[in-house]
N, C-alpha and C. Protein backbone atom coordinates (compact mmCIF):
# COMPACT_ATOMS: atom_id res chain seq x y z
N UNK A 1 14.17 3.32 14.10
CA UNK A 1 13.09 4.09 13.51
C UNK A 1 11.78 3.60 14.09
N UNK A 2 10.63 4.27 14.62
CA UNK A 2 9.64 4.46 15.04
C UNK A 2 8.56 4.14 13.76
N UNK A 3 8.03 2.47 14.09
CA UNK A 3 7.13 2.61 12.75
C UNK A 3 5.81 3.24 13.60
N UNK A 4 4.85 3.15 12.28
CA UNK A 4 3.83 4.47 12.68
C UNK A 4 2.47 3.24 13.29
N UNK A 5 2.07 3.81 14.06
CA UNK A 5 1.13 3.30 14.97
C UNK A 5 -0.10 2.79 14.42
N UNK A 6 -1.18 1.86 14.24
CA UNK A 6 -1.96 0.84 13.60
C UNK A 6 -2.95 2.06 13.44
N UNK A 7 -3.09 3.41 14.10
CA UNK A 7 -4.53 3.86 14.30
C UNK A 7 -3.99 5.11 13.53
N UNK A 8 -3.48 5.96 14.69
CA UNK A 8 -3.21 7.67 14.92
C UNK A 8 -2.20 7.97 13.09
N UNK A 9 -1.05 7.08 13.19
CA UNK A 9 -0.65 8.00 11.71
C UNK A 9 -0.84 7.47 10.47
N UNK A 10 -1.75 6.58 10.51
CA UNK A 10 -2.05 5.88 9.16
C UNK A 10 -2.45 6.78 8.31
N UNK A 11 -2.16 6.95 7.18
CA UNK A 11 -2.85 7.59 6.13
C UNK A 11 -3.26 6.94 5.23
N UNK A 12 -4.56 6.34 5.93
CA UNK A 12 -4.81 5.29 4.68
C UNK A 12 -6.76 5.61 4.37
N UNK A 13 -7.29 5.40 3.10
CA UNK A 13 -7.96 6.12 2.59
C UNK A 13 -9.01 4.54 2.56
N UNK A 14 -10.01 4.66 3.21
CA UNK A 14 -11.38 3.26 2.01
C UNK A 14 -13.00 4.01 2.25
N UNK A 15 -12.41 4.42 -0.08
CA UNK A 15 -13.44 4.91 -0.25
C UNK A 15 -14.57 4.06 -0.93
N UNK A 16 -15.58 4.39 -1.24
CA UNK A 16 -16.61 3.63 -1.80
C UNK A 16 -17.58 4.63 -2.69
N UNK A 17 -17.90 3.77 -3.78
CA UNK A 17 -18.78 4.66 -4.79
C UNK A 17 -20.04 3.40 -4.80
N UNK A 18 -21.16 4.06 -5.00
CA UNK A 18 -22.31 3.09 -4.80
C UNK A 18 -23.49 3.42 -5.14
N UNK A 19 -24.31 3.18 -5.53
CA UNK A 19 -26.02 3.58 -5.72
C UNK A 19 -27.00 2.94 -4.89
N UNK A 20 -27.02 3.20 -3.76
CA UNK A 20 -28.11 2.57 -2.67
C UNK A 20 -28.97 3.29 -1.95
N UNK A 21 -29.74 2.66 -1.70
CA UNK A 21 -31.17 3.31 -1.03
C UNK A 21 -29.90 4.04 0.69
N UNK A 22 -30.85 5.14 1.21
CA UNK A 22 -30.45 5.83 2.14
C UNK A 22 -29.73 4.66 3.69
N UNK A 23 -30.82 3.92 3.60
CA UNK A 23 -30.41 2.62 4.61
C UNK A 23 -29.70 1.96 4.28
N UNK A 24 -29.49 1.56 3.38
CA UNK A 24 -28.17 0.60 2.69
C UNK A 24 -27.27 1.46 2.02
N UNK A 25 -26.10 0.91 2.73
CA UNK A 25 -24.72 0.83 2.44
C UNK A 25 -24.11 0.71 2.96
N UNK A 26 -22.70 0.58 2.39
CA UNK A 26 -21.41 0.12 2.42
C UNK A 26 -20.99 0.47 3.64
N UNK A 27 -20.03 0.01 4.05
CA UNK A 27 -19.41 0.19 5.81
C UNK A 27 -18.00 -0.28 5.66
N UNK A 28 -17.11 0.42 4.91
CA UNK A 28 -15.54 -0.49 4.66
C UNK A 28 -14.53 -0.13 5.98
N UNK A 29 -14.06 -1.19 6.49
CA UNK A 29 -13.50 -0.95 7.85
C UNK A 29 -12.10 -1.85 7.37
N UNK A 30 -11.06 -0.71 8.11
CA UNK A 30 -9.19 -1.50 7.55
C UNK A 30 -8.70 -1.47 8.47
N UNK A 31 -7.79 -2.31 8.78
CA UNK A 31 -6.78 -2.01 9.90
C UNK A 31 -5.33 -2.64 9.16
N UNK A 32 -4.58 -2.00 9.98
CA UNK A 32 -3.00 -2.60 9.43
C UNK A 32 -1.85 -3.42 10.33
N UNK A 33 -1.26 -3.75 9.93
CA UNK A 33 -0.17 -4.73 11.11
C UNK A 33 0.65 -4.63 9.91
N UNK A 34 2.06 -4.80 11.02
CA UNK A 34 3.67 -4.23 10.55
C UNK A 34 4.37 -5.59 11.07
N UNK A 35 5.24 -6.30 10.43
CA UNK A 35 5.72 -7.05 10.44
C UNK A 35 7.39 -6.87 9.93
N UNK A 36 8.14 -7.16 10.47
CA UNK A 36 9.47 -6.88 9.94
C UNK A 36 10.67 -9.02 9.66
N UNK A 37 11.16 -8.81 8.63
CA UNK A 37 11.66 -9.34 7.96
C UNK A 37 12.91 -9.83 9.13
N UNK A 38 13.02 -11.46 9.30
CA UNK A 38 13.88 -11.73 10.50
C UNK A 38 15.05 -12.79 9.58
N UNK A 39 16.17 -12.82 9.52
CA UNK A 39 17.05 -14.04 8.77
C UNK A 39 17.56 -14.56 10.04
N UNK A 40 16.98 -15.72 10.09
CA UNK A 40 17.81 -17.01 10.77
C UNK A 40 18.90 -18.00 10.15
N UNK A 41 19.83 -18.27 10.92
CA UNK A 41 20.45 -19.10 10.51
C UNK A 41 20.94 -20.67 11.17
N UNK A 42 20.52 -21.59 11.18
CA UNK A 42 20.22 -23.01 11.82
C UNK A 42 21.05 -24.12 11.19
N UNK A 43 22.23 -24.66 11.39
CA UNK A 43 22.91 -25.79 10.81
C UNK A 43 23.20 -25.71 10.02
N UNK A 44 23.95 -23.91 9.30
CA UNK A 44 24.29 -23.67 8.13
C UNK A 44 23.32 -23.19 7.23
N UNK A 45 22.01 -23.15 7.23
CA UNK A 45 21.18 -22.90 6.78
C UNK A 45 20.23 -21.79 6.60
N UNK A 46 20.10 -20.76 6.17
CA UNK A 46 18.86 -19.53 6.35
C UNK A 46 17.77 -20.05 6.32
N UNK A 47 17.08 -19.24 7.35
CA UNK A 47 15.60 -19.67 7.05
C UNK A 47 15.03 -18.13 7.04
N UNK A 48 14.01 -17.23 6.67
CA UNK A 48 13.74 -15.90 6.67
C UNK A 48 11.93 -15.96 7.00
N UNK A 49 11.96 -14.93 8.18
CA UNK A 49 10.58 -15.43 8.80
C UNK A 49 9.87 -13.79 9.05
N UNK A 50 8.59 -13.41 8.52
CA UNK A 50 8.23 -12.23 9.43
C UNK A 50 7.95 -12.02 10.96
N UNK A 51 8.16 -11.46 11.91
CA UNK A 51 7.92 -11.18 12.75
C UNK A 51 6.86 -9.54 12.96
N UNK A 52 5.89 -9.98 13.97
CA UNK A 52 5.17 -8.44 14.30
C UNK A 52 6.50 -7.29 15.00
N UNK A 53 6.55 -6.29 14.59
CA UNK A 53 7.54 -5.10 15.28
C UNK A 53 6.71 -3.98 15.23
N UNK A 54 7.16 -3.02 16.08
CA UNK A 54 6.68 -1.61 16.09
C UNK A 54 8.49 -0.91 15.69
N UNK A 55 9.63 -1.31 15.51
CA UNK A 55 10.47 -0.61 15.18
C UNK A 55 11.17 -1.45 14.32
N UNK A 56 12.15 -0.65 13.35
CA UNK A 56 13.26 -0.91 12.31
C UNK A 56 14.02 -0.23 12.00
N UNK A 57 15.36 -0.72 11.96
CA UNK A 57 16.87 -0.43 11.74
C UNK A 57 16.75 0.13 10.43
N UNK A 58 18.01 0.32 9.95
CA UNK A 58 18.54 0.89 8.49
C UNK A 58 18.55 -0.53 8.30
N UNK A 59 18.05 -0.79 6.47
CA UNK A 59 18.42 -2.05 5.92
C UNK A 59 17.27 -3.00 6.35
N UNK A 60 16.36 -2.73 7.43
CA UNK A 60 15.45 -3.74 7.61
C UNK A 60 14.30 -3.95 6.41
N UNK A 61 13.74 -4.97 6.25
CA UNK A 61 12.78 -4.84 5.28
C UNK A 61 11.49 -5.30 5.97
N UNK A 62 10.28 -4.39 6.34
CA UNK A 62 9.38 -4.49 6.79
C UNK A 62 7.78 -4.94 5.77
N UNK A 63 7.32 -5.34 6.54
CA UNK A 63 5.91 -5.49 5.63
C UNK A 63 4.56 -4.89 5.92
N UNK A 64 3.69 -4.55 5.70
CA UNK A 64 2.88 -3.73 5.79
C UNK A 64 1.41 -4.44 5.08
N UNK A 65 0.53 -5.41 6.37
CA UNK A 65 -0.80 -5.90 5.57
C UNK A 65 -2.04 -5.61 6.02
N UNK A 66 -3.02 -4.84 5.17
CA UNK A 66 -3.86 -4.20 5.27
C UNK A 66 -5.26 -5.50 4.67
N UNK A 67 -5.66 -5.50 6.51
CA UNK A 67 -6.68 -5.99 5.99
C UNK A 67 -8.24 -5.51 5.89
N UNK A 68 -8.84 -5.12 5.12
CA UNK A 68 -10.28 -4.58 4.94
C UNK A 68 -11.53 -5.20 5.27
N UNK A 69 -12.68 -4.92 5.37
CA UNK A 69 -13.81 -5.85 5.20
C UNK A 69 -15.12 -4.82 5.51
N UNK A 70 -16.24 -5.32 4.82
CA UNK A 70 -17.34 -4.18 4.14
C UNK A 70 -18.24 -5.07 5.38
N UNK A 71 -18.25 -4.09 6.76
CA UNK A 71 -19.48 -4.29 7.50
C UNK A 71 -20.85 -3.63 7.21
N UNK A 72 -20.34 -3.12 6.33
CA UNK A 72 -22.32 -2.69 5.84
C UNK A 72 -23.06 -3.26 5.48
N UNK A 73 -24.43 -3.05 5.23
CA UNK A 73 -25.54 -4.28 4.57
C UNK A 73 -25.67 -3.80 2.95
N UNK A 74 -24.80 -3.40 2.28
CA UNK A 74 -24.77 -3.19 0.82
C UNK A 74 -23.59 -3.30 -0.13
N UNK A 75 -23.23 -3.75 -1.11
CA UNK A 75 -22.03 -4.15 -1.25
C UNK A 75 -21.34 -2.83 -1.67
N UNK A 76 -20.12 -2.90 -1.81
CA UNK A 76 -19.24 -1.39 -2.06
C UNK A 76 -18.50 -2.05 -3.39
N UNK A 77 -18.75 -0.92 -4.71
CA UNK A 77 -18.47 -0.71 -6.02
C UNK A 77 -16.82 0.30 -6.00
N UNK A 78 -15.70 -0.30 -6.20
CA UNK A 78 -15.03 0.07 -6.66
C UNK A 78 -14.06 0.78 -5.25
N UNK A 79 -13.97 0.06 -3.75
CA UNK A 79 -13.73 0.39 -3.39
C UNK A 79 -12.05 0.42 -3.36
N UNK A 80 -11.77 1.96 -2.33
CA UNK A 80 -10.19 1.76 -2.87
C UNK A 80 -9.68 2.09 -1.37
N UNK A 81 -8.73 0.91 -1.15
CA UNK A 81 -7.44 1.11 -0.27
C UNK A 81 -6.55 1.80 -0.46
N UNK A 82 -6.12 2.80 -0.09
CA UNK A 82 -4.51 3.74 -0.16
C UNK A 82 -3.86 3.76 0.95
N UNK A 83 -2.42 3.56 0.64
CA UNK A 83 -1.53 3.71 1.85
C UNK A 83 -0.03 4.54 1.18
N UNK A 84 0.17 5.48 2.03
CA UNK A 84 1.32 6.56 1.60
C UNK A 84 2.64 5.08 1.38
N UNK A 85 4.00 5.18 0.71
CA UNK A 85 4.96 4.56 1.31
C UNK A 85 5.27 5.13 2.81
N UNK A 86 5.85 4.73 3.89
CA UNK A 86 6.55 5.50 5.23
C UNK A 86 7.74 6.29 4.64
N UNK A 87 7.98 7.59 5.18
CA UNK A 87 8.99 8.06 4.92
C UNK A 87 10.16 7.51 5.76
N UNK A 88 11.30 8.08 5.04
CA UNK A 88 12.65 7.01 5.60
C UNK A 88 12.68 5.71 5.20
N UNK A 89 11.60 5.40 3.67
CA UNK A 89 11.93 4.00 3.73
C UNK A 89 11.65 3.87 2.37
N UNK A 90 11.89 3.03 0.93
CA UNK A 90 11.69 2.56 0.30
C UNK A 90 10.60 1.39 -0.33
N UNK A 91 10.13 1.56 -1.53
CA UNK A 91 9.00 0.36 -1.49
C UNK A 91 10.01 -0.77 -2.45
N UNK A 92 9.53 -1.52 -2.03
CA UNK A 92 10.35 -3.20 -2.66
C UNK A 92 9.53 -3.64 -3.67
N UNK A 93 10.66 -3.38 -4.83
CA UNK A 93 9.82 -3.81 -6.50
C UNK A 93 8.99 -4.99 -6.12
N UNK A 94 8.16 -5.27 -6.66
CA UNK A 94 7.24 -5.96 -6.60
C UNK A 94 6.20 -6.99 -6.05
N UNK A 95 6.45 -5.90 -4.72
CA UNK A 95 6.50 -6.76 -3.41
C UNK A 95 4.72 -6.48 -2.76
N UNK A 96 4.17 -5.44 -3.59
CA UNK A 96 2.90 -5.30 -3.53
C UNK A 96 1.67 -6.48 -4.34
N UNK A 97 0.66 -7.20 -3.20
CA UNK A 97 -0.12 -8.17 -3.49
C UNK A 97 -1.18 -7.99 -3.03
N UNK A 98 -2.61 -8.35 -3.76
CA UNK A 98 -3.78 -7.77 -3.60
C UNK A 98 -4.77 -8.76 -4.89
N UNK A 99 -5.04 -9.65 -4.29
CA UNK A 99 -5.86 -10.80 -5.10
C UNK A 99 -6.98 -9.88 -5.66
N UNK A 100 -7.45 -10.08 -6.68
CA UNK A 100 -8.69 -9.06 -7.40
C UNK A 100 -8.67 -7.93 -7.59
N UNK A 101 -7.42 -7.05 -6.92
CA UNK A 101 -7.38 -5.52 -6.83
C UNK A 101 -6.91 -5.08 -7.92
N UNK A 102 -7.20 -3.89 -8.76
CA UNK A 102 -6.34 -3.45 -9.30
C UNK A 102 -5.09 -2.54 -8.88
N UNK A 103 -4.24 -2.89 -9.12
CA UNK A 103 -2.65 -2.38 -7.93
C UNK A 103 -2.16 -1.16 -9.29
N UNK A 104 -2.08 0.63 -8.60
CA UNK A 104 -1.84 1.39 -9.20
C UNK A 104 -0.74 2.41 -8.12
N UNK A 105 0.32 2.92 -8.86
CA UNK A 105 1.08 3.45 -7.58
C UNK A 105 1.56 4.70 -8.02
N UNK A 106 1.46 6.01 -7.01
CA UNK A 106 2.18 7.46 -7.38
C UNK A 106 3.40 7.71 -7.05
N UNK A 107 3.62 8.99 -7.80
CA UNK A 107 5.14 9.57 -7.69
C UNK A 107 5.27 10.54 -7.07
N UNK A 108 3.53 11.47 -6.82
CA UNK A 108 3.96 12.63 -6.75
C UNK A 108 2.85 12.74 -5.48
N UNK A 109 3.18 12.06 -3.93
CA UNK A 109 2.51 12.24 -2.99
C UNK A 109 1.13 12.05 -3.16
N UNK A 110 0.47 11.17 -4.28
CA UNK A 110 -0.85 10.32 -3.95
C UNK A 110 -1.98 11.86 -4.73
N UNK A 111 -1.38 12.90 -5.69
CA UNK A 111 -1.74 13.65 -6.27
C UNK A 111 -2.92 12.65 -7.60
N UNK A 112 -1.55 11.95 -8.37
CA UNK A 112 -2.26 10.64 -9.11
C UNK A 112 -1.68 9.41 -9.28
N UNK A 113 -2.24 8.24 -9.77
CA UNK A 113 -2.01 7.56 -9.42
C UNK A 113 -1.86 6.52 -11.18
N UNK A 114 -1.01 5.64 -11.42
CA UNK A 114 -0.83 4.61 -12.45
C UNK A 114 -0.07 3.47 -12.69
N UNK A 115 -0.63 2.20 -13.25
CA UNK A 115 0.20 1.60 -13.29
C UNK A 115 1.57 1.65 -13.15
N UNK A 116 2.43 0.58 -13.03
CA UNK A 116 3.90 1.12 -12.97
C UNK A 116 4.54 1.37 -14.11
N UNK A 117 3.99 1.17 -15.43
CA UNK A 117 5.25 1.06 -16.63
C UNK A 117 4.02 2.57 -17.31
N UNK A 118 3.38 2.76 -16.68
CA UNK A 118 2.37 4.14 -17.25
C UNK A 118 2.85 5.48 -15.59
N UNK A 119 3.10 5.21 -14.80
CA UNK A 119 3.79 6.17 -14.30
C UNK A 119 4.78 7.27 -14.69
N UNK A 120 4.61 8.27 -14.43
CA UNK A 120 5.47 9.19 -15.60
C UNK A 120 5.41 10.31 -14.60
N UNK A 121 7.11 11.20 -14.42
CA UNK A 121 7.07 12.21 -14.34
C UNK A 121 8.08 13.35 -15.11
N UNK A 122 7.42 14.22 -14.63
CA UNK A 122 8.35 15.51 -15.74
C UNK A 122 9.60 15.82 -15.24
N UNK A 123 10.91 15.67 -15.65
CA UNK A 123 12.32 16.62 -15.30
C UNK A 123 12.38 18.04 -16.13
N UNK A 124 12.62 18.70 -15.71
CA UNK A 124 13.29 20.09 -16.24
C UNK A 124 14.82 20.01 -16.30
N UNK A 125 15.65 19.74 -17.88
CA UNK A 125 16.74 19.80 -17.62
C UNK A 125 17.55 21.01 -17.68
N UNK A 126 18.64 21.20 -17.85
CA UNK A 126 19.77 22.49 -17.35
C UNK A 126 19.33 22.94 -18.72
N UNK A 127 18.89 23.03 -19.94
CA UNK A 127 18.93 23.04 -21.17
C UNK A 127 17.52 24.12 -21.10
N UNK A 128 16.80 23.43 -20.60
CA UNK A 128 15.23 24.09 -19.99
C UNK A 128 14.12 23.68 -20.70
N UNK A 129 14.63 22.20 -21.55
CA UNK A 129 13.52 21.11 -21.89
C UNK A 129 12.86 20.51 -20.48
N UNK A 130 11.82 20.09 -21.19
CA UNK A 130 11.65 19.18 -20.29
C UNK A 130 11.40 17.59 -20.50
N UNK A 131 11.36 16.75 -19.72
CA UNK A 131 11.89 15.14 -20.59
C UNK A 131 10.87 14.34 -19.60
N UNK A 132 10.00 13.43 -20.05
CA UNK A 132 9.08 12.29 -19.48
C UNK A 132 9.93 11.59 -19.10
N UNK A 133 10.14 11.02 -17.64
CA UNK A 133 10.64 9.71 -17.74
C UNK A 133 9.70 8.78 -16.33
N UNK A 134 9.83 7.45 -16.90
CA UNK A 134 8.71 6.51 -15.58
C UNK A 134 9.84 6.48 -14.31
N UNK A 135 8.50 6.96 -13.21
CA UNK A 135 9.00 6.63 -12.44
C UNK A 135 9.56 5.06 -11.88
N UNK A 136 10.86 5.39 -10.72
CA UNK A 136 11.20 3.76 -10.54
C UNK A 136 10.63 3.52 -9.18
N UNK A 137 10.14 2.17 -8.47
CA UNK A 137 10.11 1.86 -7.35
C UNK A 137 10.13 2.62 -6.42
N UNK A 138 11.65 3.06 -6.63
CA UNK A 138 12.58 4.43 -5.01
C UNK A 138 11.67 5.25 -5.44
N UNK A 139 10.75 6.03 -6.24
CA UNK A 139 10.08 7.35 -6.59
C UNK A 139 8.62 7.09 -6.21
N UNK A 140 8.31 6.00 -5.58
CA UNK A 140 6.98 5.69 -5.30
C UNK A 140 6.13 6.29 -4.03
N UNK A 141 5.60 7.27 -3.78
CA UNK A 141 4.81 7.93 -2.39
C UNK A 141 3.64 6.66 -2.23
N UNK A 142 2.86 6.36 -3.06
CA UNK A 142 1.61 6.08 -2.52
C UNK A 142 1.23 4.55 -3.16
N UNK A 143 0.62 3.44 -2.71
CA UNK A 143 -0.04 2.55 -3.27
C UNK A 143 -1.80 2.48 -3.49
N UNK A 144 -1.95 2.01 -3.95
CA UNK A 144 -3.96 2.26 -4.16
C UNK A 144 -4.12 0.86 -4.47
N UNK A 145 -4.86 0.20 -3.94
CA UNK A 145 -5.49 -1.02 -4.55
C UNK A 145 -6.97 -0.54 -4.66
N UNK A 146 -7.83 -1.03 -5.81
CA UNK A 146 -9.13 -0.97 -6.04
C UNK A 146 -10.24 -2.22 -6.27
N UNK A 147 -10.96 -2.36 -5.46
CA UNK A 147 -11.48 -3.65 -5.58
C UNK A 147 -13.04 -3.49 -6.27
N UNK A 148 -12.91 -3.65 -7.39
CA UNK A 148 -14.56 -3.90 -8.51
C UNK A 148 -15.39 -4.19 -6.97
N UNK A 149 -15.51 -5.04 -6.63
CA UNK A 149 -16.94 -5.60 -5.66
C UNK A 149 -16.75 -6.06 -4.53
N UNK A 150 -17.39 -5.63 -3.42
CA UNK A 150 -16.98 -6.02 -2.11
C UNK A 150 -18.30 -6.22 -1.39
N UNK A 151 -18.86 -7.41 -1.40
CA UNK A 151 -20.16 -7.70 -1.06
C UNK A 151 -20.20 -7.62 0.35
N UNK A 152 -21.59 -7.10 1.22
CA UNK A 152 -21.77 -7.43 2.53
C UNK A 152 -21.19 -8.22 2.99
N UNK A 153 -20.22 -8.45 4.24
CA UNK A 153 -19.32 -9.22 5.04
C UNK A 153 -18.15 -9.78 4.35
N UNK A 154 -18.11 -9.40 3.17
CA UNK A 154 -16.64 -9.49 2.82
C UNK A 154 -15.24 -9.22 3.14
N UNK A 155 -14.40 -9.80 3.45
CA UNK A 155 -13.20 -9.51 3.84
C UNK A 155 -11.97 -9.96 2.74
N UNK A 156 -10.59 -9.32 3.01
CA UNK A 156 -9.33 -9.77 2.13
C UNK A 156 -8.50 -8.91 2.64
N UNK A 157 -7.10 -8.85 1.90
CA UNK A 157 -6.09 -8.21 2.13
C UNK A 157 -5.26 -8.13 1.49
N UNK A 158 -4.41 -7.18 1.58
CA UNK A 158 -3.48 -6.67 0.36
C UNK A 158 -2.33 -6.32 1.56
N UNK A 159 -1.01 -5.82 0.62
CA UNK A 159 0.10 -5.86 1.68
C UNK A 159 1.08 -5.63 0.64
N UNK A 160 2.36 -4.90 1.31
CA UNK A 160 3.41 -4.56 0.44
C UNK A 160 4.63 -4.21 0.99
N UNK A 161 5.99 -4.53 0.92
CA UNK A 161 6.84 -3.77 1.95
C UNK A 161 7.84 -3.12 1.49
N UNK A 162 8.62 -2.88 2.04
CA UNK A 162 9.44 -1.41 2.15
C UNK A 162 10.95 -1.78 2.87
N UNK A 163 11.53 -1.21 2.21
CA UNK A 163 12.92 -1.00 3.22
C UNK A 163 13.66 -0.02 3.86
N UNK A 164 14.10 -0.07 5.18
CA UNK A 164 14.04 1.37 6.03
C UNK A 164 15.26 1.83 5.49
N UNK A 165 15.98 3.06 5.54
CA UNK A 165 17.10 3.61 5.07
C UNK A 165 17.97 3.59 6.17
């Protein structure tokens, strides 16, 4: 499988909300790197190491870390990172990390977005009720991290991975 390229298919979103004079503001700049999940084994022993890849097998478990940073001269209020899951691949329970962010994830292609135990979507059953139930992990399209404050020259990173089918 062909992972998706650092630039051209990212679908990744950093927005910013702010109240600043016309000259000042925010400048949020991301880039991403793909790393895939390597098991060694040495004198009987596993050791499990990431490696950088541009491709992955069925069963591989890749990682995905997005790092941001606000080159503008004004700080950015509430800015938010989004990244689709890759299709052909799964997100790994709780494998999303983001120091200060608030971490919120969708079901329904990045339409909206909620905690995980407040995620909810509708079934229509054969009956022609219809029944709430939370989405799981496998039902996840999109991640969002949101960061309260991101002062001039600030940098960090968030990251989450996935497993290819």
């Amino acid at each position: 499988m062909k992972l998706r390229s650092l630039v051209v298919s990212l679908a990744l979103l950093a927005q910013v909300a702010f109240a600043a004079p016309a000259s000042a503001k925010p400048h949020i700049v991301v880039s991403i790197a793909q790393a895939k999940e390597v098991v060694e084994t040495k004198g009987g022993a596993q050791t499990r190491r990431m490696v950088p890849t541009q491709s992955a097998s069925p069963g591989d478990v890749v990682e995905y870390v997005l790092t941001y940073a606000n080159q503008g001269d004004e700080a950015a209020t509430n800015a938010v990172v989004e990244d689709p899951i890759p299709k052909g691949t799964t997100y790994v329970s709780g494998s999303a990390t983001g120091d200060g962010a608030l971490l919120t994830f969708s079901a329904d292609g990045g339409k909206s977005f909620a905690e995980p135990v407040k995620l909810t979507y509708e079934v229509r059953l054969p009956s022609g009720a219809v029944e709430r139930r939370v989405a799981t992990p496998a039902e996840y399209t999109h991640i969002r991290w949101t960061i309260a404050k991101l002062a001039p020259g600030a940098t960090g990173t968030v990251a989450f991975r996935v497993q290819v089918h």
